[in-house]
PDB file of N, CA and C in Angstrom:
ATOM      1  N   UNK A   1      40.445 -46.983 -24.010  1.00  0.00           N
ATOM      2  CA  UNK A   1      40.396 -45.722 -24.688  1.00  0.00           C
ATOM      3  C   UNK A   1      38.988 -45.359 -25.145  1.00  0.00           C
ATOM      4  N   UNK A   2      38.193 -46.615 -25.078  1.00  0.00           N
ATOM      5  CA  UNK A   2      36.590 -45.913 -25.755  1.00  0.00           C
ATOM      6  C   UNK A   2      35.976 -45.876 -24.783  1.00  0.00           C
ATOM      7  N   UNK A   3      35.205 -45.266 -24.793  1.00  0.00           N
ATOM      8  CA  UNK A   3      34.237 -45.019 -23.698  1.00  0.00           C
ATOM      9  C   UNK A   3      33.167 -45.636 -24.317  1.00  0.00           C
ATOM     10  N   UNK A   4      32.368 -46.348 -23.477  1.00  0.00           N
ATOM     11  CA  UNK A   4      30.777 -46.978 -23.938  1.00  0.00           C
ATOM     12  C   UNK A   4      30.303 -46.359 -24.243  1.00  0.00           C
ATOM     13  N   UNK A   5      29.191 -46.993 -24.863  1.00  0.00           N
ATOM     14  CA  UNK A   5      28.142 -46.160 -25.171  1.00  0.00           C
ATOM     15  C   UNK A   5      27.371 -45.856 -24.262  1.00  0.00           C
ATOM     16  N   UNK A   6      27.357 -46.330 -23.345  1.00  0.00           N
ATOM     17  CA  UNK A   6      25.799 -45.641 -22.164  1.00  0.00           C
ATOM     18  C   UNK A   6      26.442 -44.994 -21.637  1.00  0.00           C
ATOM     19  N   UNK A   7      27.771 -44.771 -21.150  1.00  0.00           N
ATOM     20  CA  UNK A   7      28.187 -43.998 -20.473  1.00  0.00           C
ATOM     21  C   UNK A   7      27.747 -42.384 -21.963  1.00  0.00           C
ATOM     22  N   UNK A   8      28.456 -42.562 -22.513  1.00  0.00           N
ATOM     23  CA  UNK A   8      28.704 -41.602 -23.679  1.00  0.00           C
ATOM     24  C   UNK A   8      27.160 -40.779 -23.720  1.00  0.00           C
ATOM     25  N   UNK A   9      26.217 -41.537 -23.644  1.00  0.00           N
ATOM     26  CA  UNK A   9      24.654 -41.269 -24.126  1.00  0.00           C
ATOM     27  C   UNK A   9      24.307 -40.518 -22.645  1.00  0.00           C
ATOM     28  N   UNK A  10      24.658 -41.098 -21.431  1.00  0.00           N
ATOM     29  CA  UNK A  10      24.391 -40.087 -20.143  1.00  0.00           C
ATOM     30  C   UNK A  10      25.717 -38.922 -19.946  1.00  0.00           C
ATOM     31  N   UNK A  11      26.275 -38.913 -20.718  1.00  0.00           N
ATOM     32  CA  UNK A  11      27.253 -37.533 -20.864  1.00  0.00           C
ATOM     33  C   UNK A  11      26.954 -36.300 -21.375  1.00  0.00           C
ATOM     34  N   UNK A  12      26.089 -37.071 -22.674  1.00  0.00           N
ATOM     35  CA  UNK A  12      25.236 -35.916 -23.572  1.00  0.00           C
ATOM     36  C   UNK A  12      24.011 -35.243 -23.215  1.00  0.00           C
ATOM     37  N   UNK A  13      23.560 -36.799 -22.461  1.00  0.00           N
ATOM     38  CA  UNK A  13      22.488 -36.027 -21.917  1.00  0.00           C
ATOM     39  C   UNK A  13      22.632 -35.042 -20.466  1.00  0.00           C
ATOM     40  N   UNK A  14      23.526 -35.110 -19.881  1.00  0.00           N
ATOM     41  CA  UNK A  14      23.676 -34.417 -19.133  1.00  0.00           C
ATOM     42  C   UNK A  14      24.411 -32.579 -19.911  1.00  0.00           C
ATOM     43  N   UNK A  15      24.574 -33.009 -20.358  1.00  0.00           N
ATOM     44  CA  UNK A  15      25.686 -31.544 -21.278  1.00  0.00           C
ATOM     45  C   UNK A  15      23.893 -30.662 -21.960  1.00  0.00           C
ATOM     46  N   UNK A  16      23.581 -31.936 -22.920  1.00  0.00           N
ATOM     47  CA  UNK A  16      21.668 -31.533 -23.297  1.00  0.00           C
ATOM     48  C   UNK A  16      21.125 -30.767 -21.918  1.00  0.00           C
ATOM     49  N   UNK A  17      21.311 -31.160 -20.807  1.00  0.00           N
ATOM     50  CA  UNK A  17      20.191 -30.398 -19.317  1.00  0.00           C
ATOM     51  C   UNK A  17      20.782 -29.418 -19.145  1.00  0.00           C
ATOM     52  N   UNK A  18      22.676 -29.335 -18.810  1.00  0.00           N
ATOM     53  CA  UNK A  18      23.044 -28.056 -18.446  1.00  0.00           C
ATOM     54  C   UNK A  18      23.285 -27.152 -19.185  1.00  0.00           C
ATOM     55  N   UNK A  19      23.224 -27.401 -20.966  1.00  0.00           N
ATOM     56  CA  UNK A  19      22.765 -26.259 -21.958  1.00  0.00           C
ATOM     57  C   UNK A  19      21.244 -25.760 -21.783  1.00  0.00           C
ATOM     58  N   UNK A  20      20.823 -26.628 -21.526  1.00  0.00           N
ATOM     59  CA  UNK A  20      18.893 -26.112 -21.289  1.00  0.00           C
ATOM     60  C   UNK A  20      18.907 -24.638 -20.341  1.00  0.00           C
ATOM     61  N   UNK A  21      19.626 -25.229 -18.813  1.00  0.00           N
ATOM     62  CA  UNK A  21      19.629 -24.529 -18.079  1.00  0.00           C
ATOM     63  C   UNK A  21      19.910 -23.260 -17.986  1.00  0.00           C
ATOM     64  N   UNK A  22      21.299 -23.316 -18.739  1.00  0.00           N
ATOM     65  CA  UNK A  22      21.985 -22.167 -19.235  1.00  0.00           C
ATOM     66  C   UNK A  22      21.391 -21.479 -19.850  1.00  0.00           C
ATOM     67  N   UNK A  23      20.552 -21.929 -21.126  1.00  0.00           N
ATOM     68  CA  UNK A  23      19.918 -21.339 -22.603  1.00  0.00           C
ATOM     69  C   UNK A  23      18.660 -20.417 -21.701  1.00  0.00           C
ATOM     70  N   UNK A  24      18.120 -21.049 -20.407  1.00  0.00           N
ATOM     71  CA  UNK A  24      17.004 -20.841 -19.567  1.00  0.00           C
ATOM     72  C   UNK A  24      16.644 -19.678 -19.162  1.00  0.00           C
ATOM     73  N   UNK A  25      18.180 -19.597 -18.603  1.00  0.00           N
ATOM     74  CA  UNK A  25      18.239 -18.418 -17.471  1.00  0.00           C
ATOM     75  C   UNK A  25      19.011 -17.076 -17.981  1.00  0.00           C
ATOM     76  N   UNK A  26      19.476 -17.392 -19.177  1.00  0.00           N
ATOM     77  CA  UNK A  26      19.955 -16.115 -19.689  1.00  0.00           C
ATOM     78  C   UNK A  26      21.720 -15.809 -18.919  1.00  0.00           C
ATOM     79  N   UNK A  27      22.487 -17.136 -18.756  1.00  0.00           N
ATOM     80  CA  UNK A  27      23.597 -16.680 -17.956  1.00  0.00           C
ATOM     81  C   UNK A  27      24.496 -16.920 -18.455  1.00  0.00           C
ATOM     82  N   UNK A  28      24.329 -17.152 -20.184  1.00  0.00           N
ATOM     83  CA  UNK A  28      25.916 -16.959 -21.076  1.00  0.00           C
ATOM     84  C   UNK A  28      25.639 -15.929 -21.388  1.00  0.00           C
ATOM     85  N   UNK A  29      24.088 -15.084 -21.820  1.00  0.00           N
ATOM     86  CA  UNK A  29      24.039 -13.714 -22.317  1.00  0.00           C
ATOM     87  C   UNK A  29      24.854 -12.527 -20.612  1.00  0.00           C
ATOM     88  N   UNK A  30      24.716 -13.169 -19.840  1.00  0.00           N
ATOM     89  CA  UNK A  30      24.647 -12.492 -18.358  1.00  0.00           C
ATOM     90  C   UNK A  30      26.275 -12.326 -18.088  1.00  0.00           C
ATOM     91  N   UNK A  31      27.021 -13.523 -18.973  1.00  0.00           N
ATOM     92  CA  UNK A  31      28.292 -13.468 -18.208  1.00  0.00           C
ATOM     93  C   UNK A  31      28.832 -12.414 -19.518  1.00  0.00           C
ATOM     94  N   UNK A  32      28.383 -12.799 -20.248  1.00  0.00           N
ATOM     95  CA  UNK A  32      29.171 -11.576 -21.529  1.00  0.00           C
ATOM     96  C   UNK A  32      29.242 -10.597 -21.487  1.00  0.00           C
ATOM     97  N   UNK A  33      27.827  -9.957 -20.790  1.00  0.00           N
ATOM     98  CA  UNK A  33      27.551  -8.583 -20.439  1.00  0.00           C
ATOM     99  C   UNK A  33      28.824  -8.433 -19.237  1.00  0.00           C
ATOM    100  N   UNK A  34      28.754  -9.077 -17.856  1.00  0.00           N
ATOM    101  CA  UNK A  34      29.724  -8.446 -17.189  1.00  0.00           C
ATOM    102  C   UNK A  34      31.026  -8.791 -17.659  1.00  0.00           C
ATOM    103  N   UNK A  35      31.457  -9.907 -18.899  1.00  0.00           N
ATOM    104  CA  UNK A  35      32.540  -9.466 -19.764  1.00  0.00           C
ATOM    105  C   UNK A  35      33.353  -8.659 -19.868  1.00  0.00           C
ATOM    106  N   UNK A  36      32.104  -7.650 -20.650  1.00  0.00           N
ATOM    107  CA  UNK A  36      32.062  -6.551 -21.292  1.00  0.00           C
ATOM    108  C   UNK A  36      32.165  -5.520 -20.590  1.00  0.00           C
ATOM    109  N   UNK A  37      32.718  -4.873 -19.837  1.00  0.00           N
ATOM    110  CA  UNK A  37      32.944  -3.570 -19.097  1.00  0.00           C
ATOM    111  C   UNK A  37      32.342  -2.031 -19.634  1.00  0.00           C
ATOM    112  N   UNK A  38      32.931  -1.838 -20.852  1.00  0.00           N
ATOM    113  CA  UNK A  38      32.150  -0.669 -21.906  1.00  0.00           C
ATOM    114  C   UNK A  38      30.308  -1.213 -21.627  1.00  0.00           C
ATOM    115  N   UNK A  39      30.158  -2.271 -22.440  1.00  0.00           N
ATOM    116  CA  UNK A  39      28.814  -2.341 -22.332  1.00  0.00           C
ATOM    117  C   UNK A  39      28.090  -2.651 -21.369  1.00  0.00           C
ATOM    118  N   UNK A  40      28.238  -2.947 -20.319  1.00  0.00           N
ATOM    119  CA  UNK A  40      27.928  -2.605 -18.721  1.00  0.00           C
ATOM    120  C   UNK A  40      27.777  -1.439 -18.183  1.00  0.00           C
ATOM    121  N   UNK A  41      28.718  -0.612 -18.680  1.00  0.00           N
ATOM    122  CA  UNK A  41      28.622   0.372 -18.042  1.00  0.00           C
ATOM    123  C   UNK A  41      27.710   1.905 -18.848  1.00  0.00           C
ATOM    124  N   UNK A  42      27.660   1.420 -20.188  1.00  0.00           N
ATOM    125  CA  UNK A  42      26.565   1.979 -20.849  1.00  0.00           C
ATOM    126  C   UNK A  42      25.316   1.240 -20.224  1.00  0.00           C
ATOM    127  N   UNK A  43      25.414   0.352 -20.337  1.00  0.00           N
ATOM    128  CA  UNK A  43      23.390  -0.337 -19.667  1.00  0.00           C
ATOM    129  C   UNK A  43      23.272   0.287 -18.611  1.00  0.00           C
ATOM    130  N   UNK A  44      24.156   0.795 -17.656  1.00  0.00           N
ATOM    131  CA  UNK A  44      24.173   1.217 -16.443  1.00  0.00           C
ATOM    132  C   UNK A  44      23.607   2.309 -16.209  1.00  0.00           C
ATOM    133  N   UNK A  45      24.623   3.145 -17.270  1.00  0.00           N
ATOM    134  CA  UNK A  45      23.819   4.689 -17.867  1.00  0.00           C
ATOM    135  C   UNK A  45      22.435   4.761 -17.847  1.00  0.00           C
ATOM    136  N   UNK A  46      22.386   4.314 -19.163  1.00  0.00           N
ATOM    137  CA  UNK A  46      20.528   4.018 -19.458  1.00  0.00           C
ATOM    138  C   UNK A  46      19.598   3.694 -18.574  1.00  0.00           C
ATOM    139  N   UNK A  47      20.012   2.892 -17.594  1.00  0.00           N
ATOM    140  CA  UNK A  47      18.982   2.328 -16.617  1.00  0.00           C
ATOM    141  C   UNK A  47      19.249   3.427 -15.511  1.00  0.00           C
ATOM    142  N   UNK A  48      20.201   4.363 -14.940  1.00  0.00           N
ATOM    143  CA  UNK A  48      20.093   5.648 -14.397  1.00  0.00           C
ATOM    144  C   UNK A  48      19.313   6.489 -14.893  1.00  0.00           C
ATOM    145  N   UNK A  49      19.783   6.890 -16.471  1.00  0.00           N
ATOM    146  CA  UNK A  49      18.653   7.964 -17.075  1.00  0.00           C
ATOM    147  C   UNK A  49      17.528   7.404 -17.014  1.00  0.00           C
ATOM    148  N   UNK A  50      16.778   6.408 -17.432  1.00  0.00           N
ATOM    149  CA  UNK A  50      15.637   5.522 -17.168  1.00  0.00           C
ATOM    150  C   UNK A  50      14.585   6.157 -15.856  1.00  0.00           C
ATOM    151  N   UNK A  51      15.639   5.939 -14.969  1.00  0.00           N
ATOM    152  CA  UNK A  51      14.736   5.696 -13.582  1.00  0.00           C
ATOM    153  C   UNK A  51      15.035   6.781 -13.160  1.00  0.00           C
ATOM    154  N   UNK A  52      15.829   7.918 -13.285  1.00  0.00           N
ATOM    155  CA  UNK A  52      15.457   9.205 -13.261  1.00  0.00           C
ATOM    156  C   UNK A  52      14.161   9.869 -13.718  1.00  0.00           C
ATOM    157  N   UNK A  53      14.334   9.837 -14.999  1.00  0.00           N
ATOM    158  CA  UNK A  53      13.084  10.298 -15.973  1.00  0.00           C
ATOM    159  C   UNK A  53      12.058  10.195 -15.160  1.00  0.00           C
ATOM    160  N   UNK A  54      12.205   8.306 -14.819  1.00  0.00           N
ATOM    161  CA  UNK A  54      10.395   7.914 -14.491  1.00  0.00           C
ATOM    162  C   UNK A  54      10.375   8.433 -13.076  1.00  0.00           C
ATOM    163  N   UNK A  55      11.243   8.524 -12.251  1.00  0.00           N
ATOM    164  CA  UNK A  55      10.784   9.565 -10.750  1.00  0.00           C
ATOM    165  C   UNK A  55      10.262  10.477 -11.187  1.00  0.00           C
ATOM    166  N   UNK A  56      11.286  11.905 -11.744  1.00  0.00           N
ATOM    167  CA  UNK A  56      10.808  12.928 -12.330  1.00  0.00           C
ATOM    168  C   UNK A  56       9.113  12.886 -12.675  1.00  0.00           C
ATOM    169  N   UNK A  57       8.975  12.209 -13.659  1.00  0.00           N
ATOM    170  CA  UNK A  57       7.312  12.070 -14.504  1.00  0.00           C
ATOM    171  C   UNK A  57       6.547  12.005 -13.779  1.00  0.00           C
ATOM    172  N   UNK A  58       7.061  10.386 -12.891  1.00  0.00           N
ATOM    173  CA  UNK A  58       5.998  10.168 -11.655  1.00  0.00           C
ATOM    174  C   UNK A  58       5.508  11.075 -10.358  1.00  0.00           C
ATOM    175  N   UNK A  59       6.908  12.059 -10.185  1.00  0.00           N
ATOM    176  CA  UNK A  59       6.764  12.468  -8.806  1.00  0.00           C
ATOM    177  C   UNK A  59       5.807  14.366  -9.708  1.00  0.00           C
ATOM    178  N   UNK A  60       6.060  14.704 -10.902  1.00  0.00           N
ATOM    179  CA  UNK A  60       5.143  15.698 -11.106  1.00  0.00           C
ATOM    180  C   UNK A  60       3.830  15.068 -11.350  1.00  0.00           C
ATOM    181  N   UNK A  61       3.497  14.026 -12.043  1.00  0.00           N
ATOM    182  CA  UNK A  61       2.213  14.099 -11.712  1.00  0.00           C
ATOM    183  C   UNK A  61       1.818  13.609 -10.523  1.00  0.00           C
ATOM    184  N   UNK A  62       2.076  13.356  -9.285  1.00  0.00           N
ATOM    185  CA  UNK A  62       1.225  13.317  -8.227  1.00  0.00           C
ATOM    186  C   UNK A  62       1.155  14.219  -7.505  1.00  0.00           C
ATOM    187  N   UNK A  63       2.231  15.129  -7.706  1.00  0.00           N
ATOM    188  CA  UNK A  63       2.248  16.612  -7.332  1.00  0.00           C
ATOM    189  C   UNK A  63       0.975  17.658  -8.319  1.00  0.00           C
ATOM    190  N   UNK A  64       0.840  17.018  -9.201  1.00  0.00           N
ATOM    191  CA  UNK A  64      -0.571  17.642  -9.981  1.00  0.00           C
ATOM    192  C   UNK A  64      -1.748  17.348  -9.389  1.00  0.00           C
ATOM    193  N   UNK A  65      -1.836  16.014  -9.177  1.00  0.00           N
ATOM    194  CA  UNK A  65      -3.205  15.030  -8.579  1.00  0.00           C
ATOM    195  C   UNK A  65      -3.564  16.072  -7.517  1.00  0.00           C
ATOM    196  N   UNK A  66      -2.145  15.767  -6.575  1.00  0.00           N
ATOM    197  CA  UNK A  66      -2.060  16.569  -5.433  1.00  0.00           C
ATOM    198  C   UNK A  66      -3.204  18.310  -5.137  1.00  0.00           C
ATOM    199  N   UNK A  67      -2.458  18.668  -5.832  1.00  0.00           N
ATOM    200  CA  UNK A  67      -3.168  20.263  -5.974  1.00  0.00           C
ATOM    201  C   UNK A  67      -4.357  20.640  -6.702  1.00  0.00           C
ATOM    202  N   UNK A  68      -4.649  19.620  -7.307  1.00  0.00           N
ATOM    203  CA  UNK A  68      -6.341  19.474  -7.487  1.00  0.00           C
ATOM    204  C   UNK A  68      -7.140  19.399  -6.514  1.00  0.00           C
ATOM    205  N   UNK A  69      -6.848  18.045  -6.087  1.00  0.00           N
ATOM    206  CA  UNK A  69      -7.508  17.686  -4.805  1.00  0.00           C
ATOM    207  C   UNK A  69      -7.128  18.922  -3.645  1.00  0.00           C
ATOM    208  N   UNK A  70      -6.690  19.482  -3.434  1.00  0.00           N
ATOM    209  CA  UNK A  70      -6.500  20.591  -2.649  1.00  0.00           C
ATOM    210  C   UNK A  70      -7.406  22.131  -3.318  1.00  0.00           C
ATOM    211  N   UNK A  71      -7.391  22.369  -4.367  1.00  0.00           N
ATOM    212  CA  UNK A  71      -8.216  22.872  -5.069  1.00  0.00           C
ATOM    213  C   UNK A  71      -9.558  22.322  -5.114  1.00  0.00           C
ATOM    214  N   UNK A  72     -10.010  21.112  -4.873  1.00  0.00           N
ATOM    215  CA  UNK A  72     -11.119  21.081  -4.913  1.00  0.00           C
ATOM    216  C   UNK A  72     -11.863  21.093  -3.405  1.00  0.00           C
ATOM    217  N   UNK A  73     -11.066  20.993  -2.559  1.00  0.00           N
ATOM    218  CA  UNK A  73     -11.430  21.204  -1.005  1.00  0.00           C
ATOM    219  C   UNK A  73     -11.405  22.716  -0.950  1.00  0.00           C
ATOM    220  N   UNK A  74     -10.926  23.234  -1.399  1.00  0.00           N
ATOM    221  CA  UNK A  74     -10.907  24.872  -0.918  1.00  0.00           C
ATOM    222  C   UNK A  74     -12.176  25.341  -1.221  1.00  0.00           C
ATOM    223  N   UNK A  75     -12.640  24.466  -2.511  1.00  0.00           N
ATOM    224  CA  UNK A  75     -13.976  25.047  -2.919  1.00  0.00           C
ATOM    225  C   UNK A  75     -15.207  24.902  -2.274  1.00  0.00           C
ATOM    226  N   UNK A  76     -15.060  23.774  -1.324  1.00  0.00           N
ATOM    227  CA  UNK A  76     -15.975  23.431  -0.339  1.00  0.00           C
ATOM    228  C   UNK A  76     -16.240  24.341   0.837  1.00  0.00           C
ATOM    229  N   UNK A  77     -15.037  25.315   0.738  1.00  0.00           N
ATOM    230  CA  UNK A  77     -14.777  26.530   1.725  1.00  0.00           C
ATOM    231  C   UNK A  77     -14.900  25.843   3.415  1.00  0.00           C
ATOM    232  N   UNK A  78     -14.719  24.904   3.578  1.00  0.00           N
ATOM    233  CA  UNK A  78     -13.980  24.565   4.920  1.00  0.00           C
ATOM    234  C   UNK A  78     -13.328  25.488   5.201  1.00  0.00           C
ATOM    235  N   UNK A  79     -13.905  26.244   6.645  1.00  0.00           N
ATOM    236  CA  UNK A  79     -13.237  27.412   7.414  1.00  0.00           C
ATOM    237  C   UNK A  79     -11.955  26.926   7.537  1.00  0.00           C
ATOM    238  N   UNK A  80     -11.204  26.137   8.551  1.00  0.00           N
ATOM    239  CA  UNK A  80      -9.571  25.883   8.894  1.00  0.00           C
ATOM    240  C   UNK A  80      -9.148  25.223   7.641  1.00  0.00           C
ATOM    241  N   UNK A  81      -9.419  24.244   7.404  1.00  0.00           N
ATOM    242  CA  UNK A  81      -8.351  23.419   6.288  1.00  0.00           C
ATOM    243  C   UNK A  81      -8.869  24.677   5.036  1.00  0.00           C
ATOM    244  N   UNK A  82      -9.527  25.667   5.029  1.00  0.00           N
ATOM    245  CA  UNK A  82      -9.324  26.433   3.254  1.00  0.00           C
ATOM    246  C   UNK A  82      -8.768  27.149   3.473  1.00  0.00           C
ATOM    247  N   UNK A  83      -8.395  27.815   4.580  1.00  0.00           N
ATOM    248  CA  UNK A  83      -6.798  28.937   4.741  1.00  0.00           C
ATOM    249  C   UNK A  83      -5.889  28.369   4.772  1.00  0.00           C
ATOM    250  N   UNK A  84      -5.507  27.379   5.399  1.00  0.00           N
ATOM    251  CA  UNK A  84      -3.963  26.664   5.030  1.00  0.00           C
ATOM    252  C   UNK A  84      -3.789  25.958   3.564  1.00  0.00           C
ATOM    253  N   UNK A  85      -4.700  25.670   2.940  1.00  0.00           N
ATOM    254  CA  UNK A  85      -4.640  24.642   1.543  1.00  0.00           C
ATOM    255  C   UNK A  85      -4.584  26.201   0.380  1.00  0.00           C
ATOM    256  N   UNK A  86      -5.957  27.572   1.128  1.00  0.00           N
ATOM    257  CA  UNK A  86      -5.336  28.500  -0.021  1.00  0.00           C
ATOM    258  C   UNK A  86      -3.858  28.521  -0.351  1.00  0.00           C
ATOM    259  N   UNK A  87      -3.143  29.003   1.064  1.00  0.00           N
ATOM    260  CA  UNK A  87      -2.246  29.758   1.047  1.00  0.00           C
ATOM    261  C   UNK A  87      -0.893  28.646   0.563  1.00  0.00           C
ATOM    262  N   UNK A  88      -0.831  27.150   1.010  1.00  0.00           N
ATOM    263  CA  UNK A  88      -0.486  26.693  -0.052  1.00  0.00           C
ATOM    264  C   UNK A  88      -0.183  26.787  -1.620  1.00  0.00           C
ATOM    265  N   UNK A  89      -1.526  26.837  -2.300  1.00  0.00           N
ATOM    266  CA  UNK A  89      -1.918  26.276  -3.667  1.00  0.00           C
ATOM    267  C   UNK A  89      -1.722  28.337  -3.602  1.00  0.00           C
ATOM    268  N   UNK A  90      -1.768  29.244  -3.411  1.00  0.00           N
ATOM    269  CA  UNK A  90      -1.121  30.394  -3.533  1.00  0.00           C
ATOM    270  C   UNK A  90       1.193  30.472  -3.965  1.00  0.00           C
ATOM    271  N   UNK A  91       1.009  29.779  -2.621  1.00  0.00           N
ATOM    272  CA  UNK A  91       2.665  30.056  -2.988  1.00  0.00           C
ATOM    273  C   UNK A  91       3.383  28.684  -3.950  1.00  0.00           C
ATOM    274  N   UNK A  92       2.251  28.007  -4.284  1.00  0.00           N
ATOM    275  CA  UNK A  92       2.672  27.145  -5.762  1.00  0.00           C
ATOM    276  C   UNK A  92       2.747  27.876  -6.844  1.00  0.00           C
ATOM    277  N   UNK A  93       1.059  28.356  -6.547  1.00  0.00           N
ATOM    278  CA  UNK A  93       1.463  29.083  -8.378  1.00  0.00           C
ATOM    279  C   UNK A  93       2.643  30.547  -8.398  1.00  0.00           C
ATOM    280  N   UNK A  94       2.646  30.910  -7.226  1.00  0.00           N
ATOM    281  CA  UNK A  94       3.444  31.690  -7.020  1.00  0.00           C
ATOM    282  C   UNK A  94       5.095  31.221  -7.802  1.00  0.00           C
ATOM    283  N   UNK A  95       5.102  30.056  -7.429  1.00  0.00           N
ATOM    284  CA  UNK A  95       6.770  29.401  -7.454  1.00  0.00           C
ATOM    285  C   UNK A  95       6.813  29.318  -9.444  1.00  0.00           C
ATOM    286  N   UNK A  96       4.919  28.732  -9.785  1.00  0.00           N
ATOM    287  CA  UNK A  96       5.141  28.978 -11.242  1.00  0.00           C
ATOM    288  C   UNK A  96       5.255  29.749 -11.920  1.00  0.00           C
ATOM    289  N   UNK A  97       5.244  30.599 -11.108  1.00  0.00           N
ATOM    290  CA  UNK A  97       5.273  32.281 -12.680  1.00  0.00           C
ATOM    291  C   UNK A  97       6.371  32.380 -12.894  1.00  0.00           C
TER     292      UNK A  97
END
């Protein structure tokens, strides 16, 4: 009925490594979350609105960068590329009014 002691002492220590592991990797916080159905599916939310937003943000400002640099070639008055880049950077601001 007793178990030794060395056995007992490599039991713990093994239970000691696979709490480490666990504590490590974040996969009792990991299993709770998919638990949790409500709160899954709110994180889910958030990380949609999230990475919406940051397209949105990201994709206007390079669309800004963009039309600078096109604005600043026009000014160089390059015969072919400054009629197609006007008439561009024309029906932009056009789209902004």
């Amino acid at each position: 009925m007793f178990v030794r002691k060395s056995k007992f002492e490599k039991l713990m220590k093994n239970i000691d490594e696979l709490n480490f592991v666990l504590t490590k990797n974040n996969l009792i916080d990991l299993a709770e979350i998919l638990g949790n159905r409500k709160e899954m599916l709110i994180r889910n939310i958030l990380a949609g609105i999230a990475k919406g937003v940051g397209i949105g943000i990201g994709f206007s400002i390079l669309t800004a960068v963009l039309i600078i640099i096109l604005q600043k070639i026009v000014t160089l008055n390059i015969p072919v590329i400054g009629d197609y880049i006007t008439d561009i950077i024309e029906i932009v601001e056009g789209n902004r009014r």
